[in-house]
N, C-alpha and C. Protein backbone atom coordinates (compact mmCIF):
# COMPACT_ATOMS: atom_id res chain seq x y z
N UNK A 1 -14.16 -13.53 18.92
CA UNK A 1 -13.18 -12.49 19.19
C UNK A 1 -13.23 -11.45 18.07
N UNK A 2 -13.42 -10.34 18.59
CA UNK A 2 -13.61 -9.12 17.34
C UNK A 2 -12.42 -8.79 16.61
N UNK A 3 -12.40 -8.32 15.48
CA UNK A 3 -10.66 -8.12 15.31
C UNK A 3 -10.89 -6.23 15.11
N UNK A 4 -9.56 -5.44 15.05
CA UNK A 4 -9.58 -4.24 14.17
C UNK A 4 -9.07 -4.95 12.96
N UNK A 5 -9.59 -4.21 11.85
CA UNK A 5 -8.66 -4.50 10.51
C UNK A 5 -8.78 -3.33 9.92
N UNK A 6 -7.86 -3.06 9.28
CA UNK A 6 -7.01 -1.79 8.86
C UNK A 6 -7.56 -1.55 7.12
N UNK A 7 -7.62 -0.11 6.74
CA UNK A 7 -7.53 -0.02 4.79
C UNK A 7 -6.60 0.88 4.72
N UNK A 8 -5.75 1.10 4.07
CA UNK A 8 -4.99 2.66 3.83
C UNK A 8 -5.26 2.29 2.41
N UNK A 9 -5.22 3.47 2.13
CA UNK A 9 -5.42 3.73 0.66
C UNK A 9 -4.71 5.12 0.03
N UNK A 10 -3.70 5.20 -1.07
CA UNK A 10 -3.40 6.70 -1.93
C UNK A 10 -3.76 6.74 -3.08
N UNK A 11 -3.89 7.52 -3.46
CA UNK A 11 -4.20 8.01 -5.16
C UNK A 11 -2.71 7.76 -5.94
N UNK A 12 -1.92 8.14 -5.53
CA UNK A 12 -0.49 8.16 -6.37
C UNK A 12 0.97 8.00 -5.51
N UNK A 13 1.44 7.35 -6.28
CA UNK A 13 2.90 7.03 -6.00
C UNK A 13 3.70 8.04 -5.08
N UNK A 14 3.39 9.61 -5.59
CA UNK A 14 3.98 10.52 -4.83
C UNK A 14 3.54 10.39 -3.28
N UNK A 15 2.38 10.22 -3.00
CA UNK A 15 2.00 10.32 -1.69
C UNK A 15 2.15 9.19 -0.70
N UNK A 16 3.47 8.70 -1.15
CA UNK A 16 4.11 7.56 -0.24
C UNK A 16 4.30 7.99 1.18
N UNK A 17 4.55 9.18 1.55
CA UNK A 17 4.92 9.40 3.18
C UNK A 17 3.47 8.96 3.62
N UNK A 18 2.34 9.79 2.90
CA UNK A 18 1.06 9.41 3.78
C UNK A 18 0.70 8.68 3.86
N UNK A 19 1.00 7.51 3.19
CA UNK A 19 0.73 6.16 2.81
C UNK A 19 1.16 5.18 4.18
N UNK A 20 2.52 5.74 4.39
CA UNK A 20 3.23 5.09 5.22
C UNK A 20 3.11 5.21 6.43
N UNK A 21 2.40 6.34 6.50
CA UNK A 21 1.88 6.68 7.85
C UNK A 21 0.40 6.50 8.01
N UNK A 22 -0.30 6.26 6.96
CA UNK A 22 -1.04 5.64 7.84
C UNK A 22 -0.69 3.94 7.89
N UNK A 23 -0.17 3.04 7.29
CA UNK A 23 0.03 2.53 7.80
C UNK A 23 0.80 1.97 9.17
N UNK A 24 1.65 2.62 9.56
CA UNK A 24 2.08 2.81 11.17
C UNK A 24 1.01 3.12 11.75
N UNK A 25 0.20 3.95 11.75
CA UNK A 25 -0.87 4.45 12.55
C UNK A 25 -1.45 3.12 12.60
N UNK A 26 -2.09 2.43 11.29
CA UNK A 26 -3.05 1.27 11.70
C UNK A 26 -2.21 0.09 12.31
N UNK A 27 -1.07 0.22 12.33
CA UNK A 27 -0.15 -0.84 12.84
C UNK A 27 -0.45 -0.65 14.63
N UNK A 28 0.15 0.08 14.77
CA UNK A 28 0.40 0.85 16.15
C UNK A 28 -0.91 0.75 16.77
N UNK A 29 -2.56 0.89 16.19
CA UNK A 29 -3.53 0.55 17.24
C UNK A 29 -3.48 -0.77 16.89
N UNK A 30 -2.77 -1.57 16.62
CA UNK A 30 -3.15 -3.26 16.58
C UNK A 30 -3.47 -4.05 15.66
N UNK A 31 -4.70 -3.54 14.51
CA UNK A 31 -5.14 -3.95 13.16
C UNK A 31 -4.55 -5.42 13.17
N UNK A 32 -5.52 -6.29 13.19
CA UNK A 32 -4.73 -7.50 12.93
C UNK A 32 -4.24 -7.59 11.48
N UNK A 33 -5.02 -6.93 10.00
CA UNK A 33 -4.89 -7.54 9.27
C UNK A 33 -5.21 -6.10 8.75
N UNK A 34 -4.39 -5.37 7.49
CA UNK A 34 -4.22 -4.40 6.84
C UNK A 34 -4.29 -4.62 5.81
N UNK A 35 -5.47 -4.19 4.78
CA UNK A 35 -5.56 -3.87 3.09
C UNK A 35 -5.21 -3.01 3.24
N UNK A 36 -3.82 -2.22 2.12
CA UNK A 36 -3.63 -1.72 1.17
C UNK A 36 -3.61 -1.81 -0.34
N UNK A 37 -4.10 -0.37 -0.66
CA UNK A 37 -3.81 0.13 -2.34
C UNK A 37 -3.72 1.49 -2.24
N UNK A 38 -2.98 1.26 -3.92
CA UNK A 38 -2.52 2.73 -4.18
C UNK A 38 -3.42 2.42 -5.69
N UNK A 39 -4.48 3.53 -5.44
CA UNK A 39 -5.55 3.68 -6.51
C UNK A 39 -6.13 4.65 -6.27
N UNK A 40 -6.74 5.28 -7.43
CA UNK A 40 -7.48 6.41 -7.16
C UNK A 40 -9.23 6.26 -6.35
N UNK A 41 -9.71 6.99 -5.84
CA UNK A 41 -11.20 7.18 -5.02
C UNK A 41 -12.45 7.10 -6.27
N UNK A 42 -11.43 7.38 -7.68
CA UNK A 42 -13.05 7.06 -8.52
C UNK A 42 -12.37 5.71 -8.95
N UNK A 43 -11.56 4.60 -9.05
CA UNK A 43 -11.19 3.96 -9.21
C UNK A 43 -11.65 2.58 -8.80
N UNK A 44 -11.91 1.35 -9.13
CA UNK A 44 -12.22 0.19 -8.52
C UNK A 44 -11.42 -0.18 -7.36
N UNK A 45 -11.83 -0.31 -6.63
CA UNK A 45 -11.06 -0.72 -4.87
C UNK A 45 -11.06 -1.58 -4.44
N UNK A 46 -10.34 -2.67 -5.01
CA UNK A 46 -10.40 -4.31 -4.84
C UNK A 46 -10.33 -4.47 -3.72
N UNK A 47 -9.05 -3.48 -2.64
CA UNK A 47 -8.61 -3.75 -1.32
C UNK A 47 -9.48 -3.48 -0.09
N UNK A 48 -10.35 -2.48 -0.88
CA UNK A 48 -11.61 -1.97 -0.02
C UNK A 48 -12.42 -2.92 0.00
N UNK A 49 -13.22 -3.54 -1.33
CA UNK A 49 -13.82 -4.48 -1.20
C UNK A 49 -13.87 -5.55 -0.48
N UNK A 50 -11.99 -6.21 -0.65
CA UNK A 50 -11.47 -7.30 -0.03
C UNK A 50 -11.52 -6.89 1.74
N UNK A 51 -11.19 -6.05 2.30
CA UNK A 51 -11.47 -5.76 3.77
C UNK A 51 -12.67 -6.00 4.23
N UNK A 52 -13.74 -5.43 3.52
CA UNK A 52 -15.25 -5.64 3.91
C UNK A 52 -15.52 -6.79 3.85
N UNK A 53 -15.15 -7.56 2.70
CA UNK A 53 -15.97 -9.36 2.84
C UNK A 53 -14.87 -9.86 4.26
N UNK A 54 -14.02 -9.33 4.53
CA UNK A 54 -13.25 -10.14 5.10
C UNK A 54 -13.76 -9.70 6.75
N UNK A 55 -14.74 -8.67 6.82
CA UNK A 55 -15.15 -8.36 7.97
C UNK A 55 -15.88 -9.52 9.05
N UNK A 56 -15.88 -9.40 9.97
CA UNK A 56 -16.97 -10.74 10.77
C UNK A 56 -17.72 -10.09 11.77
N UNK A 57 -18.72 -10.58 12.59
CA UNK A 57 -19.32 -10.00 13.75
C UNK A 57 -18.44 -9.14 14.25
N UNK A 58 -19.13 -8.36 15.06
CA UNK A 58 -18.27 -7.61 16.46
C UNK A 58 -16.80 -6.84 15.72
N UNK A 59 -16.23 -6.67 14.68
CA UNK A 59 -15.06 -6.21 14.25
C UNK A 59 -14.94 -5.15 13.58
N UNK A 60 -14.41 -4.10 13.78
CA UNK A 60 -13.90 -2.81 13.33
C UNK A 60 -13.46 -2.62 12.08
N UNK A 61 -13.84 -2.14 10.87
CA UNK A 61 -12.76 -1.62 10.19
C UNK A 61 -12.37 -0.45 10.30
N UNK A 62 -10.79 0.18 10.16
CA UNK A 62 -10.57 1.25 10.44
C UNK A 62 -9.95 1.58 9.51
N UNK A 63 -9.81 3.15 9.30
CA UNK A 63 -9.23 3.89 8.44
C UNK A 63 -8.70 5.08 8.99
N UNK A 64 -7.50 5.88 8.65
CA UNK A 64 -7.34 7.13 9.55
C UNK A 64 -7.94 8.13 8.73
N UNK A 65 -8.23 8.29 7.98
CA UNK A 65 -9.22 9.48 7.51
C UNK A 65 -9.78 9.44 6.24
N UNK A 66 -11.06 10.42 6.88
CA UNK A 66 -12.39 9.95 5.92
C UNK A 66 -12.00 9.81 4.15
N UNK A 67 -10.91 10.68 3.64
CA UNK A 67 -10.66 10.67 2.46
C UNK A 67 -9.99 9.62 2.03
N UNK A 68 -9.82 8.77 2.89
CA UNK A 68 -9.12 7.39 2.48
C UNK A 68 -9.88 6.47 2.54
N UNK A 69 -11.02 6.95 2.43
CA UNK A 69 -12.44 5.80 2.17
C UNK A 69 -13.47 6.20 1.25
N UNK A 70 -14.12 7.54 1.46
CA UNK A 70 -15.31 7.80 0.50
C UNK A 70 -14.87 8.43 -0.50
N UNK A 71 -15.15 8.76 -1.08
CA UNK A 71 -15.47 9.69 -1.92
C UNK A 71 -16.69 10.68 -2.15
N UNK A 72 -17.74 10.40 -1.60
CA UNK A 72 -18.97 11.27 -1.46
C UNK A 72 -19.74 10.82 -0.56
N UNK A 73 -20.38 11.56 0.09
CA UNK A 73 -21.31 10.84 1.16
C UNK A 73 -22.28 9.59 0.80
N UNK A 74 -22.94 9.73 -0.38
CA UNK A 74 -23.35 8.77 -0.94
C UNK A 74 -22.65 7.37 -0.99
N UNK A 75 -21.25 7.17 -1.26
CA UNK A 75 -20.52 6.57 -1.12
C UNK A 75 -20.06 5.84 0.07
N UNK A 76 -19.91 7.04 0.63
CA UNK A 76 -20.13 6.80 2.09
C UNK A 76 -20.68 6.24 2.61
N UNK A 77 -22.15 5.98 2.68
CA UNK A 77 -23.72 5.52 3.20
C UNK A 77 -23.41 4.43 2.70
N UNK A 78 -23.25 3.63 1.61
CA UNK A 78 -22.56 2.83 1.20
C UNK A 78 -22.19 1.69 1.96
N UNK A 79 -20.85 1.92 1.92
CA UNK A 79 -19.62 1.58 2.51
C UNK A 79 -20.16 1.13 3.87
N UNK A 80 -20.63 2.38 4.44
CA UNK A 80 -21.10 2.22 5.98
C UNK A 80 -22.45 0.90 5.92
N UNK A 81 -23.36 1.39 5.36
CA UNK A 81 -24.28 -0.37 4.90
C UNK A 81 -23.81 -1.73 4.79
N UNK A 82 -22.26 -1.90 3.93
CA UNK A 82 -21.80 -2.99 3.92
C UNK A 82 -21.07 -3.27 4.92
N UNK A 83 -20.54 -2.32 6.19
CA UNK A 83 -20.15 -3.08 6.75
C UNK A 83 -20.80 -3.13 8.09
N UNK A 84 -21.84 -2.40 8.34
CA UNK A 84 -23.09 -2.95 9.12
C UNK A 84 -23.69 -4.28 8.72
N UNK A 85 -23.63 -4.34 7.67
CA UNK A 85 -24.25 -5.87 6.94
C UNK A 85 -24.01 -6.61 7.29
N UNK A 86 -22.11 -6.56 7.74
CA UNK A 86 -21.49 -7.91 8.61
C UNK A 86 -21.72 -7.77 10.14
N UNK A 87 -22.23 -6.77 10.29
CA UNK A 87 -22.48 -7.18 11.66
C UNK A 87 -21.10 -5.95 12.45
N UNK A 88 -20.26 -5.46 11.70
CA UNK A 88 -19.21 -4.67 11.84
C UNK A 88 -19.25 -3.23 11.79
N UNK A 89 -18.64 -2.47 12.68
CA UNK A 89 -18.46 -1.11 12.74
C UNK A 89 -17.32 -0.46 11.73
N UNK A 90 -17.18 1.11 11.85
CA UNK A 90 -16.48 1.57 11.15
C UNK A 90 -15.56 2.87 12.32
N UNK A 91 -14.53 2.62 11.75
CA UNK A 91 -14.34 3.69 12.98
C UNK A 91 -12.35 4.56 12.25
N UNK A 92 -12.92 5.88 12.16
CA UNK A 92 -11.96 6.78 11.45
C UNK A 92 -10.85 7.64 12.71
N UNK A 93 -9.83 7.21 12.64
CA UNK A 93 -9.08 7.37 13.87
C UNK A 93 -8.66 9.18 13.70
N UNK A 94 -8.47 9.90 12.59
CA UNK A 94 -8.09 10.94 13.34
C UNK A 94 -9.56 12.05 13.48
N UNK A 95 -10.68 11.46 13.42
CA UNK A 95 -11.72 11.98 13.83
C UNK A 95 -12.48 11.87 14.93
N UNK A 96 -11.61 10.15 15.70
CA UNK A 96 -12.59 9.42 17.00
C UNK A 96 -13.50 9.20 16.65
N UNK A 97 -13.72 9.03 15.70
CA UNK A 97 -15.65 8.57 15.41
C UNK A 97 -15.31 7.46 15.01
N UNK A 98 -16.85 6.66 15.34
CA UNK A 98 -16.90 5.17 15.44
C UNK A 98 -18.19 5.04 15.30
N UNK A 99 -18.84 4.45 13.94
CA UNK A 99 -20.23 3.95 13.57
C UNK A 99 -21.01 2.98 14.67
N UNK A 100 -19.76 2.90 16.01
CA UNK A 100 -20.66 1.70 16.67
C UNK A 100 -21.97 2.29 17.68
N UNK A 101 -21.69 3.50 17.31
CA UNK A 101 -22.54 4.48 18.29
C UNK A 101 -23.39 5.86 17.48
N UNK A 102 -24.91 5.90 17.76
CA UNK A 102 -25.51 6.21 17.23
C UNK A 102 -25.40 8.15 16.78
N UNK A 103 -24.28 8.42 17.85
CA UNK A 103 -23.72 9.71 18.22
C UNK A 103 -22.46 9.73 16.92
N UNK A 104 -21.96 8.40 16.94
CA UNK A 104 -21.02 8.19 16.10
C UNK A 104 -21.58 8.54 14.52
N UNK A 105 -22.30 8.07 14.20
CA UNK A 105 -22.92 7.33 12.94
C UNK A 105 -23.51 8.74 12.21
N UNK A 106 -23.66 9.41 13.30
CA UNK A 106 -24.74 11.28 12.92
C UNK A 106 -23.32 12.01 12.75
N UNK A 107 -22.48 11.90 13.41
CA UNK A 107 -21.21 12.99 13.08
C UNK A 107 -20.39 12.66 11.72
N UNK A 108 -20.67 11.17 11.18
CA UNK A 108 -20.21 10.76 10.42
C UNK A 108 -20.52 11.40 8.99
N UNK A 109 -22.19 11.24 8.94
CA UNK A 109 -22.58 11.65 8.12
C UNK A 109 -22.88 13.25 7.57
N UNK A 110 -22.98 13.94 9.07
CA UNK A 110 -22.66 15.15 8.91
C UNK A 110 -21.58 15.83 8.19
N UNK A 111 -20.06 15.31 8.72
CA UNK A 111 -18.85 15.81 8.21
C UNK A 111 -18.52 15.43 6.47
N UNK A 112 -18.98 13.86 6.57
CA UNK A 112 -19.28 13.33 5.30
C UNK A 112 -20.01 14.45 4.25
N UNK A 113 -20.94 14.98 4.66
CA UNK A 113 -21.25 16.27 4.01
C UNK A 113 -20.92 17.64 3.54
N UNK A 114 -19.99 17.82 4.27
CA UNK A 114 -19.09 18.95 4.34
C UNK A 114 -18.34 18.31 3.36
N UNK A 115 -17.64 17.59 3.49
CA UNK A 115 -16.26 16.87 2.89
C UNK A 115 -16.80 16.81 1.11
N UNK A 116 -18.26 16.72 1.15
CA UNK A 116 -18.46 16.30 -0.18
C UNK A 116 -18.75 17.55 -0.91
N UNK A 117 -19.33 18.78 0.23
CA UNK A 117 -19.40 20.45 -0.12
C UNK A 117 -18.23 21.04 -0.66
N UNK A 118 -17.17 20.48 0.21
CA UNK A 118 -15.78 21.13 -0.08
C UNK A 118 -15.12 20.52 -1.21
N UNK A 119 -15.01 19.44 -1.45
CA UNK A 119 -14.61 19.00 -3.00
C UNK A 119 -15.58 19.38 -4.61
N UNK A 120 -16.85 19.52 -4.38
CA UNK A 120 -17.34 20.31 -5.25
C UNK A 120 -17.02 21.91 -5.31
N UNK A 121 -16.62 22.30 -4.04
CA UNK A 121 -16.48 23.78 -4.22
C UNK A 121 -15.31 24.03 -5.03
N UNK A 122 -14.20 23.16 -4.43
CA UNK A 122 -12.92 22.95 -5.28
C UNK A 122 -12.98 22.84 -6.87
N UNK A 123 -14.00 22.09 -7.19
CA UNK A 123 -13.76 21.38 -8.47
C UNK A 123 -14.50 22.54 -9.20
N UNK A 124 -15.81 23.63 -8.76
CA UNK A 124 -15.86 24.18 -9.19
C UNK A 124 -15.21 25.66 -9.61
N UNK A 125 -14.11 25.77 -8.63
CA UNK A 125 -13.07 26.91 -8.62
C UNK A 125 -12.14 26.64 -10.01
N UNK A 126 -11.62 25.00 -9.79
CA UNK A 126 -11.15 24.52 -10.90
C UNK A 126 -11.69 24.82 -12.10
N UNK A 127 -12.88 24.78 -12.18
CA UNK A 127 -13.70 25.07 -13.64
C UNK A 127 -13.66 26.23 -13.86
N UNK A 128 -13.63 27.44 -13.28
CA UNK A 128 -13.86 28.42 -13.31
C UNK A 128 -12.43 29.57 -13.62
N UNK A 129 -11.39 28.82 -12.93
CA UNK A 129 -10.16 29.00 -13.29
C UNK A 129 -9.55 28.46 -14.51
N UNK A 130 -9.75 27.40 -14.75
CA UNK A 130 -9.31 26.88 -16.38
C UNK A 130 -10.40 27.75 -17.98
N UNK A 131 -11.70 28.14 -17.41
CA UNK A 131 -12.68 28.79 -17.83
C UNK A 131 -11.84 30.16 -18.57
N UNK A 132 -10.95 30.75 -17.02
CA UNK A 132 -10.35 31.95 -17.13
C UNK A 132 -8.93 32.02 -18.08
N UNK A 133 -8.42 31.01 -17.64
CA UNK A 133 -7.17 30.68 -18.59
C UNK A 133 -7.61 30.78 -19.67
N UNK A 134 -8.24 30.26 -20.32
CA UNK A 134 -8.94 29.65 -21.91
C UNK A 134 -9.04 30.81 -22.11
N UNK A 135 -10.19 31.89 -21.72
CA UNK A 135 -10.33 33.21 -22.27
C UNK A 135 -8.77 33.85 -22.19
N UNK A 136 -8.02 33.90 -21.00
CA UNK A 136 -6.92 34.62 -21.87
C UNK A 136 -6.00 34.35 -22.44
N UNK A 137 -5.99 32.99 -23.38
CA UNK A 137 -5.29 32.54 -23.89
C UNK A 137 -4.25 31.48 -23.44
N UNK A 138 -4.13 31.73 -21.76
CA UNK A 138 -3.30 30.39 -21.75
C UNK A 138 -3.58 29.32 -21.18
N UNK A 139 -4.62 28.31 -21.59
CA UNK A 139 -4.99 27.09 -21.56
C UNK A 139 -5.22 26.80 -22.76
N UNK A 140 -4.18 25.92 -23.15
CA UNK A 140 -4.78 25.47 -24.85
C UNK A 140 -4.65 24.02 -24.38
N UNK A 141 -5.03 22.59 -23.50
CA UNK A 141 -5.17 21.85 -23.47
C UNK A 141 -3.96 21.27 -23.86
N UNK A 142 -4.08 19.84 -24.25
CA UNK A 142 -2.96 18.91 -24.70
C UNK A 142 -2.63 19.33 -26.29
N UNK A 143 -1.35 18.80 -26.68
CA UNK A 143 -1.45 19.45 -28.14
C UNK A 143 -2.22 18.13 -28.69
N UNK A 144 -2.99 18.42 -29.93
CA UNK A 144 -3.40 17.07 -31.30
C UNK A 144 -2.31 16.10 -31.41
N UNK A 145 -1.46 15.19 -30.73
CA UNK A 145 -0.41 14.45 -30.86
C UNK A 145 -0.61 13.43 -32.88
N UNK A 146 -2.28 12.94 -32.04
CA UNK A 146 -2.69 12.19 -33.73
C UNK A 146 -2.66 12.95 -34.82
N UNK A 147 -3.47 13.88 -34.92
CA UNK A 147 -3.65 14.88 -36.08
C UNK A 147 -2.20 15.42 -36.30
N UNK A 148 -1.40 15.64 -35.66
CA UNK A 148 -0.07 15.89 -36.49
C UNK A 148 0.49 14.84 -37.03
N UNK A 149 -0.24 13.80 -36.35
CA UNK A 149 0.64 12.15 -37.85
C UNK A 149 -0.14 12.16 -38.48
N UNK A 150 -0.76 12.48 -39.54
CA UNK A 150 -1.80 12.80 -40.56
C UNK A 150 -1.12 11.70 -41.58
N UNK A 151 -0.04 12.63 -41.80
CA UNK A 151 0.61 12.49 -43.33
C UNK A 151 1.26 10.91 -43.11
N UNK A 152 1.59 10.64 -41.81
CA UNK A 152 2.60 9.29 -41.58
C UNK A 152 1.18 8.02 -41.41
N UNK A 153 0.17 8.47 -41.44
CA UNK A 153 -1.00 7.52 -41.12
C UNK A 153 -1.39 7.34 -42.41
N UNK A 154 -1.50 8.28 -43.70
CA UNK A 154 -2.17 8.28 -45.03
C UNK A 154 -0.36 7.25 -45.64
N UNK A 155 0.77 7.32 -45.40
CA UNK A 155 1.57 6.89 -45.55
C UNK A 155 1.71 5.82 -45.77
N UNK A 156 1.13 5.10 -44.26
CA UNK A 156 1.59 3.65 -43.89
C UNK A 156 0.49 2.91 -44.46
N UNK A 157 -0.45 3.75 -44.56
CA UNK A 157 -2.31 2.64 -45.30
C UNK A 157 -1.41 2.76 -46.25
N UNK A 158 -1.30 3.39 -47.17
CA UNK A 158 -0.98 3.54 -48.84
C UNK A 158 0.16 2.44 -48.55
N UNK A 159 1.17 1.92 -47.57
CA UNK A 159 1.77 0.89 -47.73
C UNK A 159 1.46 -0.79 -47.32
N UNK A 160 -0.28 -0.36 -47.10
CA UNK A 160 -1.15 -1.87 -46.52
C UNK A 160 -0.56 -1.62 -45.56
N UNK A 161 -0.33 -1.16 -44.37
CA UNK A 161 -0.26 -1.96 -43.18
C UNK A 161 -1.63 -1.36 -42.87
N UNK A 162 -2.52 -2.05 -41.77
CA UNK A 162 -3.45 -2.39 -41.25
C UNK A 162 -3.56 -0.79 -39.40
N UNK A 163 -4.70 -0.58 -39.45
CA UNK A 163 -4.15 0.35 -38.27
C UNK A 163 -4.29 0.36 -37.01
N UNK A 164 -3.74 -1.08 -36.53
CA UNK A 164 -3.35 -1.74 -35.57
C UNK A 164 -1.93 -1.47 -35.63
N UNK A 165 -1.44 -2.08 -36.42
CA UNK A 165 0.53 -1.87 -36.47
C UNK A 165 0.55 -0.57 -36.51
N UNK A 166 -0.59 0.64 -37.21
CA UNK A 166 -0.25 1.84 -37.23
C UNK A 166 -0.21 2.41 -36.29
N UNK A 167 -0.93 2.17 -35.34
CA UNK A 167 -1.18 2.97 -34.17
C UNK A 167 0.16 2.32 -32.94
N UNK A 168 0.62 0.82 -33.23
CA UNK A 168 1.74 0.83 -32.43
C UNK A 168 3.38 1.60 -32.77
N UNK A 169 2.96 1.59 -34.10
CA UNK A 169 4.26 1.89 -34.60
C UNK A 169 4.45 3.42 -33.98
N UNK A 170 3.24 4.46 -34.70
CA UNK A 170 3.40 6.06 -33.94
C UNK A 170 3.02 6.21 -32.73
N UNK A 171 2.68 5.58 -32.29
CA UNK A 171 1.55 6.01 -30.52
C UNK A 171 0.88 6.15 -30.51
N UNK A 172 0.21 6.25 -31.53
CA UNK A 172 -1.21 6.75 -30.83
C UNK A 172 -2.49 5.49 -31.17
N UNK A 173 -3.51 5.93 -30.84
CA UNK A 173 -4.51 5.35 -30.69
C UNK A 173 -5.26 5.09 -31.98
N UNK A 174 -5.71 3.39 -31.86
CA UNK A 174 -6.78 3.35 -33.13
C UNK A 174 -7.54 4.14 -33.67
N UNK A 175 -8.57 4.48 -32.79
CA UNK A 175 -9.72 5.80 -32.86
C UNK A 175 -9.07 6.88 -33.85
N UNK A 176 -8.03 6.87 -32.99
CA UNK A 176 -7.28 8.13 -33.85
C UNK A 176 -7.19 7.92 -35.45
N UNK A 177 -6.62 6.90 -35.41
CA UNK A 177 -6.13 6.61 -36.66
C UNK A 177 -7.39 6.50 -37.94
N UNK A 178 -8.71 5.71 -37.20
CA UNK A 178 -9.87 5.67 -38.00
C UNK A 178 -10.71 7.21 -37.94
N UNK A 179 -10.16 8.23 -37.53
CA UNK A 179 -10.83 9.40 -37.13
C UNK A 179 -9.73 10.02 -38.21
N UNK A 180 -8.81 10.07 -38.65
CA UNK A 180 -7.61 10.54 -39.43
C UNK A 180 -8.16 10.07 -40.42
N UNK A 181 -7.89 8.44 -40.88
CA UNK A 181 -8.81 8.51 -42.58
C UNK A 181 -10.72 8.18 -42.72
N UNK A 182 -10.98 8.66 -41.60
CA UNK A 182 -12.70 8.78 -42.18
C UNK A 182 -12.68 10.43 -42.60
N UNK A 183 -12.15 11.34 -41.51
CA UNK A 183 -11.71 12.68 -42.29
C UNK A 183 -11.36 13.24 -43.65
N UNK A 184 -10.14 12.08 -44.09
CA UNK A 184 -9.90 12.36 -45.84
C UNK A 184 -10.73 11.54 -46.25
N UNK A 185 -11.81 11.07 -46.41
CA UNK A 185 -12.93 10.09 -47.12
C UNK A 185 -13.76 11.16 -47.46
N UNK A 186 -14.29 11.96 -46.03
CA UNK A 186 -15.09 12.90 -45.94
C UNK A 186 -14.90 14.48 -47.23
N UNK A 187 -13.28 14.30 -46.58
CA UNK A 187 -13.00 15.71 -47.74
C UNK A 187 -12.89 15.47 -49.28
């Protein structure tokens, strides 16, 4: 007996409505059995993973849209390999496409292409816009949080503590802290 089984997946907490809808969506065609996570697409995807081993002959996994699975077509090709591997299709509900068909499998990879055109185009607008900020002055990044504890880091060594406790005590990071006094060694 074939089953559907369901993935939803979000990047962040905020995007709980979409979250929730797709899960109704995968509810509502039947999905016997639904992985969710809320993780990011460059992120390890235990739930993704866990759906695919859990695939068997003849059974569907579904997702309602492509961005809640790949991340790049490459990725894509992927994904789609492992779960041909089981013997299982793939099938993205607000596109109607379904890897179980060879018509399916070409539109897949087509759009998959686009999808991966259009997020580089993005990311390079992004670059190009923060590029622009910087030149006119207003992108100055995060402030130096470490480098302004300078004086409280040369402080706490000069009182032996070790910069493990140092870095819990102010916040910040080891690195930091060994990047703060290899600096005054240097000068």
């Amino acid at each position: 007996m074939s089953l559907l089984i369901g993935y939803a997946r979000t990047s962040t907490v905020e995007q709980e409505a979409g979250f929730e809808a797709q899960l109704r969506d995968l509810n509502a065609l039947g999905c016997k059995r639904v992985f969710e996570e809320k993780v990011s697409s460059v992120g390890r995807r235990e739930q993704l993973d866990a759906a695919i081993d859990y695939l068997r002959d003849g059974d569907t996994l579904v997702v309602t849209k492509l961005d809640r699975l790949a991340r790049s077509v490459r990725d894509l090709v992927a994904i789609i390999d492992r779960v041909e591997a089981k013997g299982a299709a793939l099938s993205i509900l607000d596109m109607k496409m379904d890897t179980a068909t060879s018509n399916g499998r070409l539109m897949l990879n087509v759009l998959g292409s686009v999808a991966q055109f259009e997020r580089e185009i993005m990311l390079e607008r992004q670059k190009e816009g923060i590029a622009k900020a910087k030149g006119d002055g207003k992108y100055k990044g995060r402030k130096p949080t470490a480098r302004a504890k300078a004086d409280e880091v040369h402080a706490l060594v000069a009182e032996g503590i070790g910069p493990v406790e140092i870095a819990k005590r102010l916040g910040i990071g080891r690195t930091s802290i060994h990047r703060i006094l290899t600096k005054a060694v240097a000068e």
